[in-house]
Protein backbone atom coordinates (compact mmCIF):
# COMPACT_ATOMS: atom_id res chain seq x y z
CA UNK A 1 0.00 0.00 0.00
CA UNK A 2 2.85 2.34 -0.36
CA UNK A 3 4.01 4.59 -3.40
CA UNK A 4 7.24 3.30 -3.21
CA UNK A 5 6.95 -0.22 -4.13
CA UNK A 6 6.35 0.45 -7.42
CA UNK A 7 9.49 1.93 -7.70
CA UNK A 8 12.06 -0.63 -10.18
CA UNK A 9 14.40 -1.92 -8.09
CA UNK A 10 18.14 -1.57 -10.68
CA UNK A 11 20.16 -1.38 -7.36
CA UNK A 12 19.84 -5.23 -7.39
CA UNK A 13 19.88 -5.95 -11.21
CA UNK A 14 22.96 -7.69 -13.14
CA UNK A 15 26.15 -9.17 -12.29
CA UNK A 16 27.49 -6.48 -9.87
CA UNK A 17 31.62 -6.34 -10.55
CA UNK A 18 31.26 -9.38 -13.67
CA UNK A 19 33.13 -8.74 -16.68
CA UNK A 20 31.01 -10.12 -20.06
CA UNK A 21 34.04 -11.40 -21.86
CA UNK A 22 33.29 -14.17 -24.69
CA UNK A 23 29.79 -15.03 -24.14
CA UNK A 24 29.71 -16.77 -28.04
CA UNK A 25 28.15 -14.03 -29.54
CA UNK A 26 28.43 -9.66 -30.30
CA UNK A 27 27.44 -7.70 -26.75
CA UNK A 28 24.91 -4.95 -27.05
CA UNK A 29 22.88 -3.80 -30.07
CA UNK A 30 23.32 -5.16 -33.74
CA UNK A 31 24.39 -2.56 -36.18
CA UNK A 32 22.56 -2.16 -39.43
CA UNK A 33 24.87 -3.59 -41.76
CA UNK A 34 24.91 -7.13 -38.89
CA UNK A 35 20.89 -6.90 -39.17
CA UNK A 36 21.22 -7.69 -42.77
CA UNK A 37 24.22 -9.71 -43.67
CA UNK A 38 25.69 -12.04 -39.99
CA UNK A 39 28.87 -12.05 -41.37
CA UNK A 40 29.14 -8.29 -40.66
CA UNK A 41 27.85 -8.40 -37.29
CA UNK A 42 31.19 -7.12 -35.77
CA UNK A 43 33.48 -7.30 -32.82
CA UNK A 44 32.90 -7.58 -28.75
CA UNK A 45 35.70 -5.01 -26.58
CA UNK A 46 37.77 -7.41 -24.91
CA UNK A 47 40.17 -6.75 -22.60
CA UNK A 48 42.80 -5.81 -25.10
CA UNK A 49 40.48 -3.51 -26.46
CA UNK A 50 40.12 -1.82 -23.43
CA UNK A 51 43.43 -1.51 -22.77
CA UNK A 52 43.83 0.11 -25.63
CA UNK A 53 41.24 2.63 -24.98
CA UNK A 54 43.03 3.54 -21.83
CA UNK A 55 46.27 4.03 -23.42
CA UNK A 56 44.82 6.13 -26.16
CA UNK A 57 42.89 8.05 -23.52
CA UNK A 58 45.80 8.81 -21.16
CA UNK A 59 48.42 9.67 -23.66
CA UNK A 60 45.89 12.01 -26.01
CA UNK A 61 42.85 12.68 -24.13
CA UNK A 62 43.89 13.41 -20.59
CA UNK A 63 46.65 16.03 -21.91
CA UNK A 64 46.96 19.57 -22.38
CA UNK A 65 46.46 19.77 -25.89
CA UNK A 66 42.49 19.13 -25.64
CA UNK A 67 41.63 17.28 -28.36
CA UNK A 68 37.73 15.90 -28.89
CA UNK A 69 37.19 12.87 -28.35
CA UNK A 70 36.21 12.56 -31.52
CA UNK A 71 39.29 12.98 -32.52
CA UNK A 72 41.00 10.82 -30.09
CA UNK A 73 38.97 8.00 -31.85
CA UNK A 74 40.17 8.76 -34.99
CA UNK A 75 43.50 8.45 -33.49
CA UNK A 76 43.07 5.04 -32.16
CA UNK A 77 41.49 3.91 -35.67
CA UNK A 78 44.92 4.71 -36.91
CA UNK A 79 47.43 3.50 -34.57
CA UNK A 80 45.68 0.26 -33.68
CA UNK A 81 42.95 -0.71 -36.12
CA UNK A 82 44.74 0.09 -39.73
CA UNK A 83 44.87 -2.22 -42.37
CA UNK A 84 47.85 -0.59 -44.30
CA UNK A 85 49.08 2.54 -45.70
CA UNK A 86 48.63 3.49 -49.09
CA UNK A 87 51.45 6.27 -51.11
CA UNK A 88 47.70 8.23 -52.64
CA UNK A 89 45.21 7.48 -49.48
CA UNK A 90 47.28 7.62 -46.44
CA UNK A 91 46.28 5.10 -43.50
CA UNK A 92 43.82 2.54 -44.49
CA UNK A 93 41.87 0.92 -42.00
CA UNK A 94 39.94 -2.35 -41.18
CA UNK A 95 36.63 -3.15 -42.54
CA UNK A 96 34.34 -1.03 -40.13
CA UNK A 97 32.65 -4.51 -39.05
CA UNK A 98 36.03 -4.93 -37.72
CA UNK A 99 37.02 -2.23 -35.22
CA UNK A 100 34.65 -0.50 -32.33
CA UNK A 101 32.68 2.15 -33.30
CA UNK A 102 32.46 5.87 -31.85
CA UNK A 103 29.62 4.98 -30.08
């Protein structure tokens, strides 16, 4: 008979502390292209991924240069997540069904 009990109760929802690592299949929401074709369904962050993402953070992100971190991103597309480098195009990277996305 109170209010309150209605209320959701998140405090107690999930794994609390529990990494997801390499349950079989892609974590979180299908892109467009994996909706329509599985082969392009694309990659889970793993723990080298993260680490990554930490290193790219603290060496361009957490400076005093103030770049976006939009830009950052684009940063850590080239250094970690290129496919080659052409003489014309510059850096070319992995299929995007192969590297983490902005969002």
């Amino acid at each position: 008979m109170i209010i309150n009990a209605l209320l959701p109760d998140y405090v107690n929802c999930g794994g609390k502390g529990k990494s997801r690592d390499g349950l079989g299949c892609k974590l979180g929401r299908p892109n467009q292209e994996g909706k329509l074709d599985p082969d392009l369904v694309g990659i889970n962050v793993t723990k080298d991924i993260k680490k990554k993402f930490r290193n790219v953070i603290s060496n361009w992100y957490n400076k005093r240069d103030k770049r976006t971190l939009y830009e950052v991103y684009e940063l850590m597309l080239g250094k970690f997540f290129k496919a080659g480098i052409d003489d014309d195009l510059g850096i070319i990277l992995e299929p995007q069904h192969l590297r983490p996305t902005y969002r």
